[in-house]
N, C-alpha and C. Protein backbone atom coordinates (compact mmCIF):
# COMPACT_ATOMS: atom_id res chain seq x y z
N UNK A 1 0.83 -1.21 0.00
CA UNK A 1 0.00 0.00 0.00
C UNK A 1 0.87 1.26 0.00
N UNK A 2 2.23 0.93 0.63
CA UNK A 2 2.96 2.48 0.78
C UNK A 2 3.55 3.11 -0.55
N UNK A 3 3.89 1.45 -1.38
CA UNK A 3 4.43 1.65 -2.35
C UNK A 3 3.73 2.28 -3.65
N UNK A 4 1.99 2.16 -2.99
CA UNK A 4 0.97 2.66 -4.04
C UNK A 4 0.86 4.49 -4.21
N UNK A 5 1.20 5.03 -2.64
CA UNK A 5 0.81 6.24 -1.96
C UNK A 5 2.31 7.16 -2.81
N UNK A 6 3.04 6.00 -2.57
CA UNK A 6 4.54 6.97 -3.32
C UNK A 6 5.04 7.04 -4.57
N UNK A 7 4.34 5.96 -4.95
CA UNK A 7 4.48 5.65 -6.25
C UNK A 7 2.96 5.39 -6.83
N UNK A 8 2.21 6.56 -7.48
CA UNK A 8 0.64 6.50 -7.49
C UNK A 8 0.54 5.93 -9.14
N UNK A 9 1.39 6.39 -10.01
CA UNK A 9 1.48 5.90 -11.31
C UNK A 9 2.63 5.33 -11.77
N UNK A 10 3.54 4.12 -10.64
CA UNK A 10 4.33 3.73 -11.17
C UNK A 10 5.59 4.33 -11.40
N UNK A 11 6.37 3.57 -10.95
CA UNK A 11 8.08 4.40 -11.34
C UNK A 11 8.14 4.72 -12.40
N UNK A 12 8.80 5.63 -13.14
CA UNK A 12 9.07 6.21 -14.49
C UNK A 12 9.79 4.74 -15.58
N UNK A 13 9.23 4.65 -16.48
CA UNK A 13 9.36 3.53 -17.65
C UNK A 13 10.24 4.75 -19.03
N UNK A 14 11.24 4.63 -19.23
CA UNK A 14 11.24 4.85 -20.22
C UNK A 14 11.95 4.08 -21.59
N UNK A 15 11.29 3.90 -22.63
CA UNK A 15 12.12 3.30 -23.48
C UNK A 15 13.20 3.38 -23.96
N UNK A 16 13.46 2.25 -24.41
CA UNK A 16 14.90 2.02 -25.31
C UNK A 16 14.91 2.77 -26.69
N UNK A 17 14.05 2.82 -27.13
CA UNK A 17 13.75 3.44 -28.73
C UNK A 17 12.79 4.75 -28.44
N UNK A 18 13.15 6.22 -28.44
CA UNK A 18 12.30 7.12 -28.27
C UNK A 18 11.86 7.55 -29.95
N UNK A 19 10.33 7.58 -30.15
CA UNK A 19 9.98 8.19 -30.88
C UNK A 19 9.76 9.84 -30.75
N UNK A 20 9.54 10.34 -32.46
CA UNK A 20 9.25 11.97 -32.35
C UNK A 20 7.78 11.55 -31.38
N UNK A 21 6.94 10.81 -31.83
CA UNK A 21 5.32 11.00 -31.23
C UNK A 21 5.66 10.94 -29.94
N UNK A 22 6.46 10.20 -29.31
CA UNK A 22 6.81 10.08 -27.50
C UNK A 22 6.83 11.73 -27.35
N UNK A 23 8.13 12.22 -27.94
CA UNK A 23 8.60 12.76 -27.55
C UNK A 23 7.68 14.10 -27.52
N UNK A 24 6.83 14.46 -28.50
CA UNK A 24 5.61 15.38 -28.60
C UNK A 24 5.00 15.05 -27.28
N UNK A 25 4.20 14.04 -27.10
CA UNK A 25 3.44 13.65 -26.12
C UNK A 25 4.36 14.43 -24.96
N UNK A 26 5.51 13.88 -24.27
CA UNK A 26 6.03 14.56 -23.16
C UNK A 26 6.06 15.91 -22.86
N UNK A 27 6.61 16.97 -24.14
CA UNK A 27 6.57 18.08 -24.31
C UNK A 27 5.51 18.55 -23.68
N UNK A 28 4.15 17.93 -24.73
CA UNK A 28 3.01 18.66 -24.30
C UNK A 28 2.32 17.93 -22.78
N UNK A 29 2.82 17.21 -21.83
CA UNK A 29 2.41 16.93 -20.71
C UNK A 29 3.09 18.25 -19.77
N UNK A 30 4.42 18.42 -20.43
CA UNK A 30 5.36 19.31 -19.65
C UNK A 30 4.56 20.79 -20.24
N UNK A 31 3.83 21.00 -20.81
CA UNK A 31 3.68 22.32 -21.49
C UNK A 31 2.17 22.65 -20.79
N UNK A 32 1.70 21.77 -20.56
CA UNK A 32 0.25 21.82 -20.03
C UNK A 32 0.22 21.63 -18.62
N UNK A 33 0.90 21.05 -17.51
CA UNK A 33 1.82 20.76 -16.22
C UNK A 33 0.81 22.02 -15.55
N UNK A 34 1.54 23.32 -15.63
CA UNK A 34 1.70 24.02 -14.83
C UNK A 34 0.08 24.56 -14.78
N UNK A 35 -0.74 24.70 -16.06
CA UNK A 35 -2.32 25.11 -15.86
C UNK A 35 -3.06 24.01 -15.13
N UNK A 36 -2.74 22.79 -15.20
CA UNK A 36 -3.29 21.64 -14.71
C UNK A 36 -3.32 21.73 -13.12
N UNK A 37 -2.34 21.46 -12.80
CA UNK A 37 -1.98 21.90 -11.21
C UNK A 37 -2.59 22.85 -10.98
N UNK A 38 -2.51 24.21 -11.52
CA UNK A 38 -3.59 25.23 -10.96
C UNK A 38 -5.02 25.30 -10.92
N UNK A 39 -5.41 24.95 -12.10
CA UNK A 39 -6.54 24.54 -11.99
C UNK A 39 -6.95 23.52 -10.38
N UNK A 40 -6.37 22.38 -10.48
CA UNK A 40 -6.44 21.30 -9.32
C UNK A 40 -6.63 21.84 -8.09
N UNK A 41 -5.69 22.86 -7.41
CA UNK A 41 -5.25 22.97 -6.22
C UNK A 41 -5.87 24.73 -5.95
N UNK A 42 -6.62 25.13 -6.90
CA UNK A 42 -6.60 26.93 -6.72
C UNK A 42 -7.68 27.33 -5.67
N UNK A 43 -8.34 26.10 -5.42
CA UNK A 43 -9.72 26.66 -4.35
C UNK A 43 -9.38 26.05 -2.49
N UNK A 44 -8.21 25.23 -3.17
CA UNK A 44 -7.75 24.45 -1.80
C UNK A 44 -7.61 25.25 -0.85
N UNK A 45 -8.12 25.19 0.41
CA UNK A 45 -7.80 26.51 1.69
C UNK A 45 -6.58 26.18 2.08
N UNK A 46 -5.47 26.76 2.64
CA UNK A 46 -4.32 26.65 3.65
C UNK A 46 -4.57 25.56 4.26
N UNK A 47 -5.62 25.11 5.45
CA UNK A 47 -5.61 23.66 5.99
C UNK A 47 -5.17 22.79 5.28
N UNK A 48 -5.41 22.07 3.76
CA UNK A 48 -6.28 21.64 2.78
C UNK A 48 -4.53 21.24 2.48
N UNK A 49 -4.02 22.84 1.82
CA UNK A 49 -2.85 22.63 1.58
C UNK A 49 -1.64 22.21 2.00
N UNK A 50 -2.18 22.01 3.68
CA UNK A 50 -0.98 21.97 5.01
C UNK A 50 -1.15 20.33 5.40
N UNK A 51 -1.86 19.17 4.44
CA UNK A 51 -2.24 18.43 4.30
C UNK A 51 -1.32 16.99 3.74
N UNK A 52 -0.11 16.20 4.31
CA UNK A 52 0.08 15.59 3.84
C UNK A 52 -0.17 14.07 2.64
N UNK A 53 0.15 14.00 1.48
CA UNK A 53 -0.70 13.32 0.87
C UNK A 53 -0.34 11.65 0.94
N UNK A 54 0.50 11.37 1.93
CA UNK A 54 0.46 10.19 2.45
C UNK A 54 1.34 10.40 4.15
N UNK A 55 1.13 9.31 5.06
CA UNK A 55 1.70 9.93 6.34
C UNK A 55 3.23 9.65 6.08
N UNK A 56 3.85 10.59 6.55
CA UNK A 56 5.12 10.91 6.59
C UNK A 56 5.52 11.36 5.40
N UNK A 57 5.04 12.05 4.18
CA UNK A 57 4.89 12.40 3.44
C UNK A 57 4.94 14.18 3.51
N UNK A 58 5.29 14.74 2.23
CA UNK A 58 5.07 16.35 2.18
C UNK A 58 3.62 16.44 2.03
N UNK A 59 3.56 17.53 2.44
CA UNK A 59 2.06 18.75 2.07
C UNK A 59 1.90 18.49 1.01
N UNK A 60 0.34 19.05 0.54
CA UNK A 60 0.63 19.59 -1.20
C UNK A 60 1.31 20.75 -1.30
N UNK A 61 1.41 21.68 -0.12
CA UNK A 61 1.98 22.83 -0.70
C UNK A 61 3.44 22.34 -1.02
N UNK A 62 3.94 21.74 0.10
CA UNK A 62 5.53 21.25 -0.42
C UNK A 62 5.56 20.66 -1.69
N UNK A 63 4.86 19.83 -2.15
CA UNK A 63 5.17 18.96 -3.38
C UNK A 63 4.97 19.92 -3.92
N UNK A 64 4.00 21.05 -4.51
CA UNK A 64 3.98 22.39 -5.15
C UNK A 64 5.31 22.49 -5.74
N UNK A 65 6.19 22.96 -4.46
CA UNK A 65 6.96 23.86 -4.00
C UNK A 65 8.09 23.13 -4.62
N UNK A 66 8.15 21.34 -4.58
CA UNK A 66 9.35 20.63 -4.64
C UNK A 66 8.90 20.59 -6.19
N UNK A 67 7.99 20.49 -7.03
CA UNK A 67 7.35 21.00 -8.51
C UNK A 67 8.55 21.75 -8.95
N UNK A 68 8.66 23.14 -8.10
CA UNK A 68 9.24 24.38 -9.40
C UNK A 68 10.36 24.24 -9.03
N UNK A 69 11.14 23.52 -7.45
CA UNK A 69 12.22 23.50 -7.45
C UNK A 69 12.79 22.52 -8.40
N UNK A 70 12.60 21.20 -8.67
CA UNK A 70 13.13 20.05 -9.17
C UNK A 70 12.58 20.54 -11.03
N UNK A 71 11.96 21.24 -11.51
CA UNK A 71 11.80 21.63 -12.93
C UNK A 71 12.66 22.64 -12.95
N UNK A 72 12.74 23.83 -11.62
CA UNK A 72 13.81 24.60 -12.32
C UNK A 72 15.57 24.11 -12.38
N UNK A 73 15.92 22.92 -11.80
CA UNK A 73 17.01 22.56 -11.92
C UNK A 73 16.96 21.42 -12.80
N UNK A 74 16.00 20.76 -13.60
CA UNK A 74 16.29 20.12 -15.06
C UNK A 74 16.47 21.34 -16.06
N UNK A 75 15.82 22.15 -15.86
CA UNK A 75 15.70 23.24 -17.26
C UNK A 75 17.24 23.58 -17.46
N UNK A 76 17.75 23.96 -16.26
CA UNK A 76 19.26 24.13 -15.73
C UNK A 76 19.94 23.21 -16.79
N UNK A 77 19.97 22.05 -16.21
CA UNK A 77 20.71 20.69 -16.67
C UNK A 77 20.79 20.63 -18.07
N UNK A 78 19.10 21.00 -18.99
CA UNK A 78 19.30 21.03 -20.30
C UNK A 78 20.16 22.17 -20.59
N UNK A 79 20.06 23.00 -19.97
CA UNK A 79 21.22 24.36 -20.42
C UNK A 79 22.60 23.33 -20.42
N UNK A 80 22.80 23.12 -19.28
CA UNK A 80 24.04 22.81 -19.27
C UNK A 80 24.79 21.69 -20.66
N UNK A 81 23.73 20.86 -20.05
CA UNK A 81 24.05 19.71 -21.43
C UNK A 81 24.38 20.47 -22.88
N UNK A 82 23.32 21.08 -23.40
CA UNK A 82 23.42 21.55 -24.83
C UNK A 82 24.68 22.56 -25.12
N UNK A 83 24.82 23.47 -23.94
CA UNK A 83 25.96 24.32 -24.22
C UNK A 83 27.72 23.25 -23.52
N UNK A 84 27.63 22.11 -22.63
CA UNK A 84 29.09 21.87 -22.35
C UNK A 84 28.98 20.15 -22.85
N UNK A 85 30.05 19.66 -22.69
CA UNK A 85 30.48 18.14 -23.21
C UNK A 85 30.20 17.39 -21.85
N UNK A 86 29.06 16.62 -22.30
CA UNK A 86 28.53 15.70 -21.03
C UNK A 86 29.01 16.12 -19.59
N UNK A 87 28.46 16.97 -19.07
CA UNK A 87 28.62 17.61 -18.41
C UNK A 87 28.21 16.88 -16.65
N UNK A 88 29.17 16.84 -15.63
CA UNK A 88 28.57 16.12 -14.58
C UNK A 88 27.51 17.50 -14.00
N UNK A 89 25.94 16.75 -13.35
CA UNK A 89 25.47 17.87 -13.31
C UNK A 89 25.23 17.83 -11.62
N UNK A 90 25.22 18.61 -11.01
CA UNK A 90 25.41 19.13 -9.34
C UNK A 90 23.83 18.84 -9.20
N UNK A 91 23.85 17.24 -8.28
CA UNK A 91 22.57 16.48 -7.54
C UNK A 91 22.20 18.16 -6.87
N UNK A 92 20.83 17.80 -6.10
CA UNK A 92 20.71 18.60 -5.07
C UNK A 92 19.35 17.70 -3.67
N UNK A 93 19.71 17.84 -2.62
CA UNK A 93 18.89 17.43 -1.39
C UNK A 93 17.43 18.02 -1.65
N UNK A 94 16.94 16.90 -2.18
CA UNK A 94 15.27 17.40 -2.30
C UNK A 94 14.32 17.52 -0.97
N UNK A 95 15.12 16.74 -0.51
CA UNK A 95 14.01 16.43 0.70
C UNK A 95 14.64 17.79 1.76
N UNK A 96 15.82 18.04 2.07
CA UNK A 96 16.28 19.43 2.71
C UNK A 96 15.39 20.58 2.18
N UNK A 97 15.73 20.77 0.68
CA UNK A 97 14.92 21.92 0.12
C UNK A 97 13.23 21.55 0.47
N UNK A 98 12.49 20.66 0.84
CA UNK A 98 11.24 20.53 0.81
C UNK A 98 11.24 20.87 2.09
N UNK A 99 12.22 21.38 3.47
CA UNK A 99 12.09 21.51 5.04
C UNK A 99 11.81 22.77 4.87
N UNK A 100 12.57 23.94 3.79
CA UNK A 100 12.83 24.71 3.58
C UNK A 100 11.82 25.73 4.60
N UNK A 101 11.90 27.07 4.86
CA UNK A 101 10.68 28.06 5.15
C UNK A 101 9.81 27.96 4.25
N UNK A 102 10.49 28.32 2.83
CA UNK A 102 9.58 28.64 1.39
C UNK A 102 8.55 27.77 1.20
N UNK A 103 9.18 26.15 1.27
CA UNK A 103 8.59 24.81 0.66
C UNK A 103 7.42 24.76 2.08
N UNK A 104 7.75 25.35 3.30
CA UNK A 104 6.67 24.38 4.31
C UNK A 104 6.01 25.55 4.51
N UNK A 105 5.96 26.74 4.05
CA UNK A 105 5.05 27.88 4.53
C UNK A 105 4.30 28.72 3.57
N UNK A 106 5.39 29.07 2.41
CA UNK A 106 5.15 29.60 1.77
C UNK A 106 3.97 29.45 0.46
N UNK A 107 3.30 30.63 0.25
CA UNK A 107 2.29 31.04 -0.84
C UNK A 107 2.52 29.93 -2.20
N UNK A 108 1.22 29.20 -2.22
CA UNK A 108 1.49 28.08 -3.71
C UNK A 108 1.96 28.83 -4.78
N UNK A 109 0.74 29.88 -4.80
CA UNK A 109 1.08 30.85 -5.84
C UNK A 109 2.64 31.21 -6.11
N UNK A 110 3.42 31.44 -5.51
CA UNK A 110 4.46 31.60 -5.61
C UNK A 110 4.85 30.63 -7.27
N UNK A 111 4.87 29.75 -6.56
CA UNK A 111 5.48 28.12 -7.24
C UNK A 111 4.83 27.97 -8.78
N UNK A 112 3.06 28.12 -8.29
CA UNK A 112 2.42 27.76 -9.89
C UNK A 112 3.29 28.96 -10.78
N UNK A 113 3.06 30.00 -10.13
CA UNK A 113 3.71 31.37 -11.42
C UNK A 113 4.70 30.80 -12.13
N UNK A 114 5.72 30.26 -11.35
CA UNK A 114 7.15 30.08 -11.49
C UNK A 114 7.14 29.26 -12.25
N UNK A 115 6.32 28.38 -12.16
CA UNK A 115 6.38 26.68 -12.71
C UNK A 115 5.71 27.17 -14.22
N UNK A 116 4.45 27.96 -14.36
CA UNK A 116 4.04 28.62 -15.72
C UNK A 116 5.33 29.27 -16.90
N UNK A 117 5.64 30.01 -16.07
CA UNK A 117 7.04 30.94 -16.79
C UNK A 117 8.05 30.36 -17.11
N UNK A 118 8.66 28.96 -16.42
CA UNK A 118 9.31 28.23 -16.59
C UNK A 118 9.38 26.92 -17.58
N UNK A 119 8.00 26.49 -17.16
CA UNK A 119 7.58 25.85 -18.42
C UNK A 119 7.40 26.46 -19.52
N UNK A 120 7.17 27.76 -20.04
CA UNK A 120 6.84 28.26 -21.29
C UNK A 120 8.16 28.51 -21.72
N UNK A 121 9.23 28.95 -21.33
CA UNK A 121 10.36 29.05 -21.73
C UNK A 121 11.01 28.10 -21.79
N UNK A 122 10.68 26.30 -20.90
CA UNK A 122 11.07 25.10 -21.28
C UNK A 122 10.82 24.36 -21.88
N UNK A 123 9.61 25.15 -22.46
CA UNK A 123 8.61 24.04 -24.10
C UNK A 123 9.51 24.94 -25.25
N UNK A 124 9.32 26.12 -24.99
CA UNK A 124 9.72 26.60 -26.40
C UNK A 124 11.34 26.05 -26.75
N UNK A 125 12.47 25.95 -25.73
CA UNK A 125 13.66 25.76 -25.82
C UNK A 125 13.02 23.88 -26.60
N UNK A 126 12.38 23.30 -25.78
CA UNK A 126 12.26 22.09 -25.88
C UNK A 126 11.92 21.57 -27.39
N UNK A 127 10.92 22.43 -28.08
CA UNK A 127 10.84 22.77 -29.26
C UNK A 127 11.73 23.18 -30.47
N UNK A 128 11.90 23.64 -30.14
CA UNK A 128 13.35 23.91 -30.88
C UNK A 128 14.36 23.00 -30.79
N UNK A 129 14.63 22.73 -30.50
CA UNK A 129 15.39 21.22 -30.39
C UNK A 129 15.71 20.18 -31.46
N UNK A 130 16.86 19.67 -31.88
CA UNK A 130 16.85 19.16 -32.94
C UNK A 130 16.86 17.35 -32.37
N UNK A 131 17.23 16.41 -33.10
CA UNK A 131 17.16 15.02 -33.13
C UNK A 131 18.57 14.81 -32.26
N UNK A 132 19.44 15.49 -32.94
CA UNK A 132 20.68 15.31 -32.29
C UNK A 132 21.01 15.79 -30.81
N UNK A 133 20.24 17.35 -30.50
CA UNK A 133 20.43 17.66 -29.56
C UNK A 133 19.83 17.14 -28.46
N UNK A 134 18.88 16.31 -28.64
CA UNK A 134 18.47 15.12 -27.36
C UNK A 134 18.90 14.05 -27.08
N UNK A 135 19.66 13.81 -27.98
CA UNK A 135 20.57 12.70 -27.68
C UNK A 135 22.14 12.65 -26.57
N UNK A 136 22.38 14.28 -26.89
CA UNK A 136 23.30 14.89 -25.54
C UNK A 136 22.95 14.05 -24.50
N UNK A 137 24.18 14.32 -23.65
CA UNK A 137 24.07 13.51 -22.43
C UNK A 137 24.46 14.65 -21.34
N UNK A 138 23.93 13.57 -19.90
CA UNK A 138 24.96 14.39 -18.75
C UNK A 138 25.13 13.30 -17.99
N UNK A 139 25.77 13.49 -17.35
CA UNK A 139 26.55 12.82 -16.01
C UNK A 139 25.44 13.45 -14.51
N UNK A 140 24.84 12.52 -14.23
CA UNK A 140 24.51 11.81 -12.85
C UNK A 140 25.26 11.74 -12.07
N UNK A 141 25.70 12.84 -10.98
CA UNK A 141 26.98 11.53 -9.88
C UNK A 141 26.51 10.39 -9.26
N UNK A 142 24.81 10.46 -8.45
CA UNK A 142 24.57 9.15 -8.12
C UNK A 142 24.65 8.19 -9.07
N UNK A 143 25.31 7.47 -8.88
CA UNK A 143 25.76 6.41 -9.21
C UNK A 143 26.55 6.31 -11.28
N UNK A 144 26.89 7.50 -11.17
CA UNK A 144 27.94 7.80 -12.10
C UNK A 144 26.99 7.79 -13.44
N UNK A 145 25.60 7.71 -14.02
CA UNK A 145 24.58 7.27 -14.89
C UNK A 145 24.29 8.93 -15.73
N UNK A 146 24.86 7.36 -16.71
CA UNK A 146 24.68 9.18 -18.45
C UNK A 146 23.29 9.08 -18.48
N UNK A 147 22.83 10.04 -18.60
CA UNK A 147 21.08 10.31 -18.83
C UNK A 147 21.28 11.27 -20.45
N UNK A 148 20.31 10.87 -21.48
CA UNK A 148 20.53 11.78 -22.68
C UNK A 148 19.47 12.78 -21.93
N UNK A 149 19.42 13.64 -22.86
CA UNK A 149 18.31 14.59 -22.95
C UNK A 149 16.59 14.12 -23.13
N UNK A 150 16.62 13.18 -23.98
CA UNK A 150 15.47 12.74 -24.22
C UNK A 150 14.84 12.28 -23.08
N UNK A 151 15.73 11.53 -22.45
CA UNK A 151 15.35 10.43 -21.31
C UNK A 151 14.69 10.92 -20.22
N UNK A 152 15.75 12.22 -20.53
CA UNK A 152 15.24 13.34 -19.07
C UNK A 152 14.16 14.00 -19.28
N UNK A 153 13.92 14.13 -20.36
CA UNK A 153 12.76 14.81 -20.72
C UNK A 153 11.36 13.95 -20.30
N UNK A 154 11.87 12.75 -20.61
CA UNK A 154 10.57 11.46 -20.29
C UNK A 154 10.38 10.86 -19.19
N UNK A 155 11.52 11.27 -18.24
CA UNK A 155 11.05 11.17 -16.39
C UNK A 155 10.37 12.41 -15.91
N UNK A 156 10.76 13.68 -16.90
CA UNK A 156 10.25 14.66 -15.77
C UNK A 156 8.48 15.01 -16.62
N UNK A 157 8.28 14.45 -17.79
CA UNK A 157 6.96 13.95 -18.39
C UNK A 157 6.41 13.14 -17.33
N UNK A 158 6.96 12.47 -16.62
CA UNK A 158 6.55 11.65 -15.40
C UNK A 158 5.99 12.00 -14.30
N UNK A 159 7.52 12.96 -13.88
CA UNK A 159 7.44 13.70 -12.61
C UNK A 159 6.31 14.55 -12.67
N UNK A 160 5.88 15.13 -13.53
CA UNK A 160 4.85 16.10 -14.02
C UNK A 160 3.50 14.74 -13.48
N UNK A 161 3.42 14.53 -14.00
CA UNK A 161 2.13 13.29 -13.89
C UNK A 161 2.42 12.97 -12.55
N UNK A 162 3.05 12.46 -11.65
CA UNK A 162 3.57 11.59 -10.28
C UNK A 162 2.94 12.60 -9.60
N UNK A 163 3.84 13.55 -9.28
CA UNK A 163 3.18 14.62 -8.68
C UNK A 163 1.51 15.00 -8.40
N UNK A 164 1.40 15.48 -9.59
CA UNK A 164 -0.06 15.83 -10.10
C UNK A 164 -1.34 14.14 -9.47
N UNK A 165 -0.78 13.40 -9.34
CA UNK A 165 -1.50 12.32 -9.31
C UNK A 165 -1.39 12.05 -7.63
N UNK A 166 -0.32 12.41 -7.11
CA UNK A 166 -0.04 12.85 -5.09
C UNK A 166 -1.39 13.48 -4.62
N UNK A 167 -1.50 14.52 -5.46
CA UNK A 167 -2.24 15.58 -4.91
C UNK A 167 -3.81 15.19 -5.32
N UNK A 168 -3.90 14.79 -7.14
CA UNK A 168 -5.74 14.43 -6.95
C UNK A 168 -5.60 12.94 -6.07
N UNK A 169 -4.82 12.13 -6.43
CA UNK A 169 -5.57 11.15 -5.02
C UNK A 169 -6.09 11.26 -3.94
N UNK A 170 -5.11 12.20 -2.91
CA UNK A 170 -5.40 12.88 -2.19
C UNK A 170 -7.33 13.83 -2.58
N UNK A 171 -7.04 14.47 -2.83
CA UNK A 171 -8.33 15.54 -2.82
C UNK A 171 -9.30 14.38 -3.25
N UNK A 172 -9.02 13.49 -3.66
CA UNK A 172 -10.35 12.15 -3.74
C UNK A 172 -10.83 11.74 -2.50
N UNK A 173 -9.85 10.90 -1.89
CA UNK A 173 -9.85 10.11 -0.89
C UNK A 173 -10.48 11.02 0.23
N UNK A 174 -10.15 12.16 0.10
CA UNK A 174 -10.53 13.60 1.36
C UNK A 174 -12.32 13.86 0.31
N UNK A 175 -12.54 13.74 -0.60
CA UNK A 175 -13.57 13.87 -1.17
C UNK A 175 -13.71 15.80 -1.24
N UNK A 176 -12.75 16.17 -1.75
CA UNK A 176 -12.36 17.66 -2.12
C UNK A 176 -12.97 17.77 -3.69
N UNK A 177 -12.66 16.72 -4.41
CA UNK A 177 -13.09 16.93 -5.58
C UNK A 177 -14.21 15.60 -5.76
């Protein structure tokens, strides 16, 4: 059951053979992300939001919050990748940043804005994009693992969904929606 609460759609699958149609599909999960979530969560009161979505688990506001942090440091990563030579890219403590003031107190709004503006400037880069340039790589230090571009693109197509799927389970099970 815990493994259902943390994992609501399954660990990230991605293939061996990426198609253009995959790869559209992800884009536009990542491009549509940030209205989705708002929509979801915009009537939620502070209680609502101060609400872990499994026990021992973050808030929704934290997962929000851990949203624009963990998208704004892939967007990063694709910078990095496309402009340096497989580049090792600097992990960061998700779960520290989710203790944060910002992540456990702070205004959603904050996050959706961020996560909007961010995504629109990470579809269009994403768009533009050629065949070759997703095939770039970076360096993982955990456990030393080349990730291309594509790949990354098709976990955080995930992460986008994982997330999003924390929070409506939640507002089900609470009978919010």
């Amino acid at each position: 059951m815990l493994e259902k609460l943390k994992y609501p759609i399954g660990k990230p699958t991605i293939p061996t053979l990426i198609s253009e149609n995959t790869i559209e599909k992800w884009i536009s999960v990542i491009e549509n992300f940030p209205e989705k979530l708002n929509f979801l969560v915009k009537n939620l009161t502070e209680e609502q939001l101060d609400t872990p979505y499994r026990e021992n688990g973050w808030t929704i506001r934290q997962v929000i919050h851990h949203c624009a942090d963990s998208h704004h440091n892939s967007y990063t990563r694709f910078k990095w990748t496309l402009t340096e030579d497989t580049p090792t890219i600097k992990p960061y403590f998700e779960d520290r940043w989710g203790e944060l003031f910002d992540s456990k107190h702070g205004p959603t709004l904050l996050s959706i804005n961020l996560l909007k503006a961010l995504h629109a400037k990470w579809v269009y880069l994403l768009k533009g994009l050629s065949k070759a340039d997703l095939k770039k790589t970076f360096i993982h230090p955990d456990g030393n693992e080349t990730i291309t571009l594509e790949e990354n693109l098709g976990i955080y197509a995930w992460h986008c969904n994982h997330h999003f799927a924390h929070i409506h389970n939640l507002m089900k099970l609470k009978k919010w929606i």
